[in-house]
PDB file of N, CA and C in Angstrom:
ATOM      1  N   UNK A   1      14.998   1.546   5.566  1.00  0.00           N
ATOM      2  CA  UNK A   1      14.736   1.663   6.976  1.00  0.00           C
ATOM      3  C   UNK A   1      13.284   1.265   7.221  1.00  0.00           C
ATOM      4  N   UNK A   2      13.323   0.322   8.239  1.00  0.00           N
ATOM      5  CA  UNK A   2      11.745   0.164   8.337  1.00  0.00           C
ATOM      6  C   UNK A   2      11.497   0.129   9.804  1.00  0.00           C
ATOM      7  N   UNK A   3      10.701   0.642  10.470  1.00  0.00           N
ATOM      8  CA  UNK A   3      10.345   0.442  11.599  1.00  0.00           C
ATOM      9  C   UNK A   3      10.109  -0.815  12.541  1.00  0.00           C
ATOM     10  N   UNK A   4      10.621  -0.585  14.170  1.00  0.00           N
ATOM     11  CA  UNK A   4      10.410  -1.932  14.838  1.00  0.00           C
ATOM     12  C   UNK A   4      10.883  -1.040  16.088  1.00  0.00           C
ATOM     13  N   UNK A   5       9.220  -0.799  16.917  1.00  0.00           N
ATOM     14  CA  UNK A   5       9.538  -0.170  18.028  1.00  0.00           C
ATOM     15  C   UNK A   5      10.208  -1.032  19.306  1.00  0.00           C
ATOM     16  N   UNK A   6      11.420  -0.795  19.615  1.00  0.00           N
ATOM     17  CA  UNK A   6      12.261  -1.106  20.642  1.00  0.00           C
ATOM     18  C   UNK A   6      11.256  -1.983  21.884  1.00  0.00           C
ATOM     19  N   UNK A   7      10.730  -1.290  22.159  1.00  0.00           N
ATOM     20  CA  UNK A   7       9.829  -1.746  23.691  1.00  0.00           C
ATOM     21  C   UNK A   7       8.523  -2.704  23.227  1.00  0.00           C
ATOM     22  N   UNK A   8       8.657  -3.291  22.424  1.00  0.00           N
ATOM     23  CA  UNK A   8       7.760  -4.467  21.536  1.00  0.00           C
ATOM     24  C   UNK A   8       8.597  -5.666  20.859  1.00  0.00           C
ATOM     25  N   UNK A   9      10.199  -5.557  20.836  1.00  0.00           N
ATOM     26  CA  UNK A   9      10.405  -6.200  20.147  1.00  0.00           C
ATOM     27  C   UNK A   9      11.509  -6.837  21.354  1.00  0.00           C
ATOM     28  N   UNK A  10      11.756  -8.183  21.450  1.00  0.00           N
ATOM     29  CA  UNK A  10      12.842  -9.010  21.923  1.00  0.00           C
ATOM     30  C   UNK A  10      13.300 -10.018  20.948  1.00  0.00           C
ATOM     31  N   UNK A  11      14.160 -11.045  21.479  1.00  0.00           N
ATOM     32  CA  UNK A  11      15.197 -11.752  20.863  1.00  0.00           C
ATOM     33  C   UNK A  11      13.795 -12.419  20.287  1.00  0.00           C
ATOM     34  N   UNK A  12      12.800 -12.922  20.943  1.00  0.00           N
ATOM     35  CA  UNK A  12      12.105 -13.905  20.346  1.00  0.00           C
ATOM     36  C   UNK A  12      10.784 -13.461  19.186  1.00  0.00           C
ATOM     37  N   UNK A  13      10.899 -12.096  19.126  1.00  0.00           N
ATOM     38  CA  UNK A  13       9.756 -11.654  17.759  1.00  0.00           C
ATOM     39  C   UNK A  13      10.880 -10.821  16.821  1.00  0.00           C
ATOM     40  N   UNK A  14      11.936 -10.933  17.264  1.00  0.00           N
ATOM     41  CA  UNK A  14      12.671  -9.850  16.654  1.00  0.00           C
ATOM     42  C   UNK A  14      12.348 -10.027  14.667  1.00  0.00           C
ATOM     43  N   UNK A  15      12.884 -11.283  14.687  1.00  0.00           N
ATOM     44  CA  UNK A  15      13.180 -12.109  13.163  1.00  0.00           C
ATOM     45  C   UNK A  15      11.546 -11.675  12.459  1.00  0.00           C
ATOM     46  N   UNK A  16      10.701 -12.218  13.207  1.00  0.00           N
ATOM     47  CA  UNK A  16       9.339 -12.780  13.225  1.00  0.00           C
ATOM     48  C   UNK A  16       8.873 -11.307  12.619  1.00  0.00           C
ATOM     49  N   UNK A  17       8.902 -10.034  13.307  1.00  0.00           N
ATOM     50  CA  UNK A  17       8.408  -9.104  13.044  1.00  0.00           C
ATOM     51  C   UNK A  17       9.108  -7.815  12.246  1.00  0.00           C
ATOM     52  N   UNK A  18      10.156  -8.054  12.278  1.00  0.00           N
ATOM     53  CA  UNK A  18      11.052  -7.129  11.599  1.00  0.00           C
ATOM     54  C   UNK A  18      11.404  -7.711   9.805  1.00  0.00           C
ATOM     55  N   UNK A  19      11.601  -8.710   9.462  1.00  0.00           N
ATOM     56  CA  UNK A  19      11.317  -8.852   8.146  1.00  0.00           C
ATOM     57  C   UNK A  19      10.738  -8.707   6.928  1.00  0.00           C
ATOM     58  N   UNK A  20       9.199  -9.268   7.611  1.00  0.00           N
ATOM     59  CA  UNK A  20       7.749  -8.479   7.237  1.00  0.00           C
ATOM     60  C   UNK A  20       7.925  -7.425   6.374  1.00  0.00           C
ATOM     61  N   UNK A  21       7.956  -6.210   7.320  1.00  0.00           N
ATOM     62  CA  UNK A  21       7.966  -5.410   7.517  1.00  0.00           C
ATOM     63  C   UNK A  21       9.288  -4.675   6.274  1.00  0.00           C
ATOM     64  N   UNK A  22      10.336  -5.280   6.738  1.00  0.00           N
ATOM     65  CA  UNK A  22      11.651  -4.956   5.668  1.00  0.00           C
ATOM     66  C   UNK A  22      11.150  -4.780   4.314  1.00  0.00           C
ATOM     67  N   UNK A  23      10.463  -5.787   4.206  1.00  0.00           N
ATOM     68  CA  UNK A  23      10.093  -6.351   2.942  1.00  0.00           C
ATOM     69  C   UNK A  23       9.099  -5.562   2.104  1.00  0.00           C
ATOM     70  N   UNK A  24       8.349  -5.242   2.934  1.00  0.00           N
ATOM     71  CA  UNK A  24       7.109  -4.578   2.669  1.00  0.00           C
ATOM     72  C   UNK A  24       7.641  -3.106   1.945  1.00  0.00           C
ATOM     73  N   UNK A  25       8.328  -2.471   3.116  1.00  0.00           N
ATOM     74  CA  UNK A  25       9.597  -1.112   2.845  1.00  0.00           C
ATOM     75  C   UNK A  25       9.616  -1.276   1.685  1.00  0.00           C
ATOM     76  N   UNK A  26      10.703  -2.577   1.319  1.00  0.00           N
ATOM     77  CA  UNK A  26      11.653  -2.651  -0.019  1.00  0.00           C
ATOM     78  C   UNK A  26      10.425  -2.404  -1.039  1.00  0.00           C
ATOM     79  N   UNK A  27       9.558  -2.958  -0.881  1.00  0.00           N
ATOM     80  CA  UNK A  27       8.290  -3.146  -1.903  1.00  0.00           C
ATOM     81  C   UNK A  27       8.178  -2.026  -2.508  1.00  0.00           C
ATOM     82  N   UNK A  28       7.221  -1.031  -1.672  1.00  0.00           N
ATOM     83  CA  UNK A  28       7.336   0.244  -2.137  1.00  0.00           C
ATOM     84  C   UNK A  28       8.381   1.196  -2.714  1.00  0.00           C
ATOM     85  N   UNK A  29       9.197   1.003  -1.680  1.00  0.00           N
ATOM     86  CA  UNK A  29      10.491   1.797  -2.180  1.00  0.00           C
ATOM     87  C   UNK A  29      11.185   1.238  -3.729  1.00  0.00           C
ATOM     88  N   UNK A  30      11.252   0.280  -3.939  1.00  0.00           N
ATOM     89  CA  UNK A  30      11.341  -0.569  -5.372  1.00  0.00           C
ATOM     90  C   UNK A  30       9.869   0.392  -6.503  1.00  0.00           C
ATOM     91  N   UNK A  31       8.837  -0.417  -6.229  1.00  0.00           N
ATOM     92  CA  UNK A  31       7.432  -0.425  -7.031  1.00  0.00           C
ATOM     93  C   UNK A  31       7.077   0.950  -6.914  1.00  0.00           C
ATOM     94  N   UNK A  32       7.134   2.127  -6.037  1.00  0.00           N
ATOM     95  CA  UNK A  32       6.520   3.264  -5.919  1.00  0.00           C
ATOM     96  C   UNK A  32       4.866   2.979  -5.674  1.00  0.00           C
ATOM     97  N   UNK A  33       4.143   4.073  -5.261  1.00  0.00           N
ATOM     98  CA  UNK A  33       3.010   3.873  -4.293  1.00  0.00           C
ATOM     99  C   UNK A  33       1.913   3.566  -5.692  1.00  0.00           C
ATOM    100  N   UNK A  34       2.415   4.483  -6.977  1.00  0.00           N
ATOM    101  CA  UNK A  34       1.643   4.593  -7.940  1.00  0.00           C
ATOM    102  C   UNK A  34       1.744   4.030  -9.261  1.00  0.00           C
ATOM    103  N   UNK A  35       1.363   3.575 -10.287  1.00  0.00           N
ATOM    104  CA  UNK A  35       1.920   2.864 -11.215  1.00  0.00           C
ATOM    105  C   UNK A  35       2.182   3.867 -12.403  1.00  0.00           C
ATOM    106  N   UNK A  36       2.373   3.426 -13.940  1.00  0.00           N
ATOM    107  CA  UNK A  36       2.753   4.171 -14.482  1.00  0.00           C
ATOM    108  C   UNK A  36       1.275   5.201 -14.848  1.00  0.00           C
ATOM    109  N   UNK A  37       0.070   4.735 -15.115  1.00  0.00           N
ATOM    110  CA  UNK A  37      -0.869   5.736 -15.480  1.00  0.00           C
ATOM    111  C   UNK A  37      -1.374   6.919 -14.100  1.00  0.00           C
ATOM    112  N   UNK A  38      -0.464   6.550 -13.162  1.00  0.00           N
ATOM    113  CA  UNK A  38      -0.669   7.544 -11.936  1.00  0.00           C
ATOM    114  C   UNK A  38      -1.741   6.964 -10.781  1.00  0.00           C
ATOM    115  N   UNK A  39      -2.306   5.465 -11.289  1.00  0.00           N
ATOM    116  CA  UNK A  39      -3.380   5.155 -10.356  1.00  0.00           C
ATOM    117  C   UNK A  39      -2.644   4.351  -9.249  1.00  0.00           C
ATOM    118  N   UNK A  40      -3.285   4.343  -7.739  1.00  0.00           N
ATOM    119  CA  UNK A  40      -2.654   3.801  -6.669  1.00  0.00           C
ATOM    120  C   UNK A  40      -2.468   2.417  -6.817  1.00  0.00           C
ATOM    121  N   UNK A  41      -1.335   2.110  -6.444  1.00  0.00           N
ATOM    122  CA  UNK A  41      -0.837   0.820  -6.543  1.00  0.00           C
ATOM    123  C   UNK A  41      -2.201  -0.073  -5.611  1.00  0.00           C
ATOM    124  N   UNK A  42      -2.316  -1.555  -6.256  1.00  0.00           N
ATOM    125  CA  UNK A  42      -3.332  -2.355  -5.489  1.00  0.00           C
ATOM    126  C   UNK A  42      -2.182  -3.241  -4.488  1.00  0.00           C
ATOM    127  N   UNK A  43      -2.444  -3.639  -3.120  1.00  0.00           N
ATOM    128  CA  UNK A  43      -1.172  -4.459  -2.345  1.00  0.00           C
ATOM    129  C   UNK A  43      -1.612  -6.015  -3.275  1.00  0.00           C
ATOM    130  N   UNK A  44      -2.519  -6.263  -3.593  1.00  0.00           N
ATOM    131  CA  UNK A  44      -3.289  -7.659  -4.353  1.00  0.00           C
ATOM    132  C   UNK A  44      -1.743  -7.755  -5.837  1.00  0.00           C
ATOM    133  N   UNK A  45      -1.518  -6.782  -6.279  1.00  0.00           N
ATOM    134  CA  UNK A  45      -0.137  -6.567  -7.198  1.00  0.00           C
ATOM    135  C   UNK A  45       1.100  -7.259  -6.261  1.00  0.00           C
ATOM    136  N   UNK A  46       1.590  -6.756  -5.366  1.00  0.00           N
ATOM    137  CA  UNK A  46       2.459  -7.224  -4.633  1.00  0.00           C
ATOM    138  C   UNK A  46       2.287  -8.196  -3.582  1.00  0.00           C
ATOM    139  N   UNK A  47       1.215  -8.891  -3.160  1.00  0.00           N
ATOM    140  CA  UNK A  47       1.479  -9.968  -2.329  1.00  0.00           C
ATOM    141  C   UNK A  47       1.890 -10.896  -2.876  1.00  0.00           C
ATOM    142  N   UNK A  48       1.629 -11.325  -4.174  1.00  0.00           N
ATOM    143  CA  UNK A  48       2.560 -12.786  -4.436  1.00  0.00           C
ATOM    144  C   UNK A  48       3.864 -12.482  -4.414  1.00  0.00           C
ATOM    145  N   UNK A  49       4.857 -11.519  -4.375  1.00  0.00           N
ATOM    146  CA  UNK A  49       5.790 -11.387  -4.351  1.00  0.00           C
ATOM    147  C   UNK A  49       6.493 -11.273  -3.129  1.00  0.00           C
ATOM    148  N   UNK A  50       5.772 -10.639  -2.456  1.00  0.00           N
ATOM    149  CA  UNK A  50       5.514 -10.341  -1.076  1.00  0.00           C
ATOM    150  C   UNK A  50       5.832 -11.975  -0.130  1.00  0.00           C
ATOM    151  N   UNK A  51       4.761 -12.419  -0.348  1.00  0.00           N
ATOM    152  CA  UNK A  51       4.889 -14.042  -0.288  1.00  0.00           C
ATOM    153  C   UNK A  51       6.189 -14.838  -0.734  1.00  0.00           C
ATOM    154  N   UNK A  52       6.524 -14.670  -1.673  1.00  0.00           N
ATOM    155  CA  UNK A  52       7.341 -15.760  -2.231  1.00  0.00           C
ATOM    156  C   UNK A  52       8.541 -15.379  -0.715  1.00  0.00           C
ATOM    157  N   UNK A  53       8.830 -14.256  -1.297  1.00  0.00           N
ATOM    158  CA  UNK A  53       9.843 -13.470  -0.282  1.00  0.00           C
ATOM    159  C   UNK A  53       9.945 -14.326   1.384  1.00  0.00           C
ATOM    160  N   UNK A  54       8.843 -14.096   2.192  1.00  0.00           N
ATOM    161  CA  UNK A  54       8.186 -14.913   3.100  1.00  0.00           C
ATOM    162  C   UNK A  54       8.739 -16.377   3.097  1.00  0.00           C
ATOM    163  N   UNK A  55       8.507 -16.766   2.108  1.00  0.00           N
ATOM    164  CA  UNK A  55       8.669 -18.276   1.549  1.00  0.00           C
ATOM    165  C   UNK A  55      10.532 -18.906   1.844  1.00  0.00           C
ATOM    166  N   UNK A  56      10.994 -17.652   1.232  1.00  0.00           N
ATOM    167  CA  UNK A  56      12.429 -17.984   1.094  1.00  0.00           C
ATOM    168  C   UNK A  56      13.042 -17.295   2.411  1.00  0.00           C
ATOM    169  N   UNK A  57      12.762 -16.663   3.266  1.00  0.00           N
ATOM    170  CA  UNK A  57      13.088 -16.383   4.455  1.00  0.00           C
ATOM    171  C   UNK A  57      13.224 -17.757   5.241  1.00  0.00           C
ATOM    172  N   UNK A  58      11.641 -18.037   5.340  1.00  0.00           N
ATOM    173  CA  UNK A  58      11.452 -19.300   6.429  1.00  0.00           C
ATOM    174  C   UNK A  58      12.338 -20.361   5.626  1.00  0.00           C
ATOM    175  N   UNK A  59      12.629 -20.865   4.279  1.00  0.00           N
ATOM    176  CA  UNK A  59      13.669 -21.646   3.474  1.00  0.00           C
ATOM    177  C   UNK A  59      15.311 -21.366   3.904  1.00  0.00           C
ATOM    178  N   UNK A  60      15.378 -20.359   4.418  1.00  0.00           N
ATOM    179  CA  UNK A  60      16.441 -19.830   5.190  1.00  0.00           C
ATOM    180  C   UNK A  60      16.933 -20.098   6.354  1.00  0.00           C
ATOM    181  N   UNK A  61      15.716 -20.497   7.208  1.00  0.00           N
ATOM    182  CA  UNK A  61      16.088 -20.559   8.693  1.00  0.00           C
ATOM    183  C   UNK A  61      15.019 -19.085   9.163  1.00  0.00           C
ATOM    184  N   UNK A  62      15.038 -18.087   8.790  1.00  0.00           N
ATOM    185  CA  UNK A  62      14.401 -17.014   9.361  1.00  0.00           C
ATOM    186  C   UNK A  62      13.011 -17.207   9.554  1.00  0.00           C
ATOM    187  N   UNK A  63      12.470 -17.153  10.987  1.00  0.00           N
ATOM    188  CA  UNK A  63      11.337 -17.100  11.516  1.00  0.00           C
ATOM    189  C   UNK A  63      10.033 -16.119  10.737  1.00  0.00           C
ATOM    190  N   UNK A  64      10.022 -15.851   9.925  1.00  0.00           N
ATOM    191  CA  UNK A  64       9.363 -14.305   9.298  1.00  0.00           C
ATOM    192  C   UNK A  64       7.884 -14.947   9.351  1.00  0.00           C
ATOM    193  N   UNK A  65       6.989 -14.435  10.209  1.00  0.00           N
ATOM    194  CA  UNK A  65       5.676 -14.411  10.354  1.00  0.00           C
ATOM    195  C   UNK A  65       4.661 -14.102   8.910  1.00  0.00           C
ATOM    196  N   UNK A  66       3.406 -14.940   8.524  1.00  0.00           N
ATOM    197  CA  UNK A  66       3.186 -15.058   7.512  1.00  0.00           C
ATOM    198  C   UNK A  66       2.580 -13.355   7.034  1.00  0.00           C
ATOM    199  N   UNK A  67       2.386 -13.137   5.963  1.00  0.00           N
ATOM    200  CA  UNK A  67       1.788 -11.752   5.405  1.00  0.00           C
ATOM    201  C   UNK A  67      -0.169 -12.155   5.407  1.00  0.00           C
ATOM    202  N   UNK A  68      -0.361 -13.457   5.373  1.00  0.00           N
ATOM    203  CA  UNK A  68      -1.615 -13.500   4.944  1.00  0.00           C
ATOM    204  C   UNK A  68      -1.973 -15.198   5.100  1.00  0.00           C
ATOM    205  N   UNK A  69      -3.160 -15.686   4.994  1.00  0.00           N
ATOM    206  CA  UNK A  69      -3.221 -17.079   5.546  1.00  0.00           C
ATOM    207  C   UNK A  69      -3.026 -17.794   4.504  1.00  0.00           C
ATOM    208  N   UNK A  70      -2.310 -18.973   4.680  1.00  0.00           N
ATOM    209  CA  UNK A  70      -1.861 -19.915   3.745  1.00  0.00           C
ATOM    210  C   UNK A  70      -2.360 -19.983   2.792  1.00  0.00           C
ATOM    211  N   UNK A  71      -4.402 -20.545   3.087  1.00  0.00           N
ATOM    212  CA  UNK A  71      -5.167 -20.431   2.303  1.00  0.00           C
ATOM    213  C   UNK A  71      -4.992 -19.368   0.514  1.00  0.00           C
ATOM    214  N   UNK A  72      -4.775 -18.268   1.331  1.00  0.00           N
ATOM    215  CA  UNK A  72      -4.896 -17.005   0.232  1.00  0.00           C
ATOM    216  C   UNK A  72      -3.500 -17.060  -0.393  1.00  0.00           C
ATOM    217  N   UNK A  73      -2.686 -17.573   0.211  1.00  0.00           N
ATOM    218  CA  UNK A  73      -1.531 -18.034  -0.476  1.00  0.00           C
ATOM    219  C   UNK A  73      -1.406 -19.038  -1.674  1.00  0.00           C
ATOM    220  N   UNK A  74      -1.524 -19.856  -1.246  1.00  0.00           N
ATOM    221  CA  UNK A  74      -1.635 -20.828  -2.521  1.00  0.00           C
ATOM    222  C   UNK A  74      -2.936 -20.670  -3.438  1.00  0.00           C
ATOM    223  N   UNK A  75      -4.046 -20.053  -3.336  1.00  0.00           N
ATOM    224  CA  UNK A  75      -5.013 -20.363  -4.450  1.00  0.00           C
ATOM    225  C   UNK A  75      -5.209 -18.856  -4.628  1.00  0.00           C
ATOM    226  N   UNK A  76      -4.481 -17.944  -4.679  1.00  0.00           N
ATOM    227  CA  UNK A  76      -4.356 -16.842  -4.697  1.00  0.00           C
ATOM    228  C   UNK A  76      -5.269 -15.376  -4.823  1.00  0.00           C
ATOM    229  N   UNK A  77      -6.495 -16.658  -3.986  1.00  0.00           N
ATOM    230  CA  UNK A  77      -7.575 -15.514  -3.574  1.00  0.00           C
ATOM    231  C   UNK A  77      -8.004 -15.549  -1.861  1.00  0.00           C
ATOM    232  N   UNK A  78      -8.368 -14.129  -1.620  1.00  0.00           N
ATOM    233  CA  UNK A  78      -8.610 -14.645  -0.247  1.00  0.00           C
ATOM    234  C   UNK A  78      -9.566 -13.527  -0.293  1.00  0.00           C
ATOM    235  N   UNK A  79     -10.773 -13.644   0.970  1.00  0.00           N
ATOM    236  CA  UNK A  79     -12.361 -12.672   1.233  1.00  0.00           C
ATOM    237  C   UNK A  79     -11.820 -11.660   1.927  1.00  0.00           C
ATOM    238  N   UNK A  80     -10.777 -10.733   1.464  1.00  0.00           N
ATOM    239  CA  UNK A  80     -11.090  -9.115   2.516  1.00  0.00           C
ATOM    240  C   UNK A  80     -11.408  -7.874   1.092  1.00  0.00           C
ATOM    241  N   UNK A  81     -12.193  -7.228   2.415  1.00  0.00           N
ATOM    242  CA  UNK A  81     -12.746  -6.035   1.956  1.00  0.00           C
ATOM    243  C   UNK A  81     -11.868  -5.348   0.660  1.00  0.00           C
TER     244      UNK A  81
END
């Protein structure tokens, strides 16, 4: 179950914003928040996967809005905090 508040979402962000999001869910719910020595999971672990996912949506036909800028996509670094 992943969230997608009703009064934000129409026919035309529906795809776009609700996938994301699915995905993200599955992530955790799959990976758990923590790894095996108990330390917090880094999201830098799961965005390439995260991505690919992304990848094969829009390979689909599904509109799914990107997780992060192309840039940081393919050379698999990007400048945030």
């Amino acid at each position: 179950e992943a969230l997608l508040w009703s009064e934000q979402a129409d026919p035309t962000n529906f795809e776009t914003t609700l996938w994301p999001r699915a995905a993200v869910t599955a992530e955790i719910l799959w990976s758990g928040n923590y790894d095996s020595t108990g330390a917090k999971r880094d999201v830098n672990e799961a965005l390439p996967r995260l991505t690919e996912f992304r990848f094969r949506l829009v390979g689909r036909g599904i509109r799914a809005e990107p997780l992060q800028p192309l840039w940081c996509a393919r050379t698999g670094t990007c400048d945030r905090p």
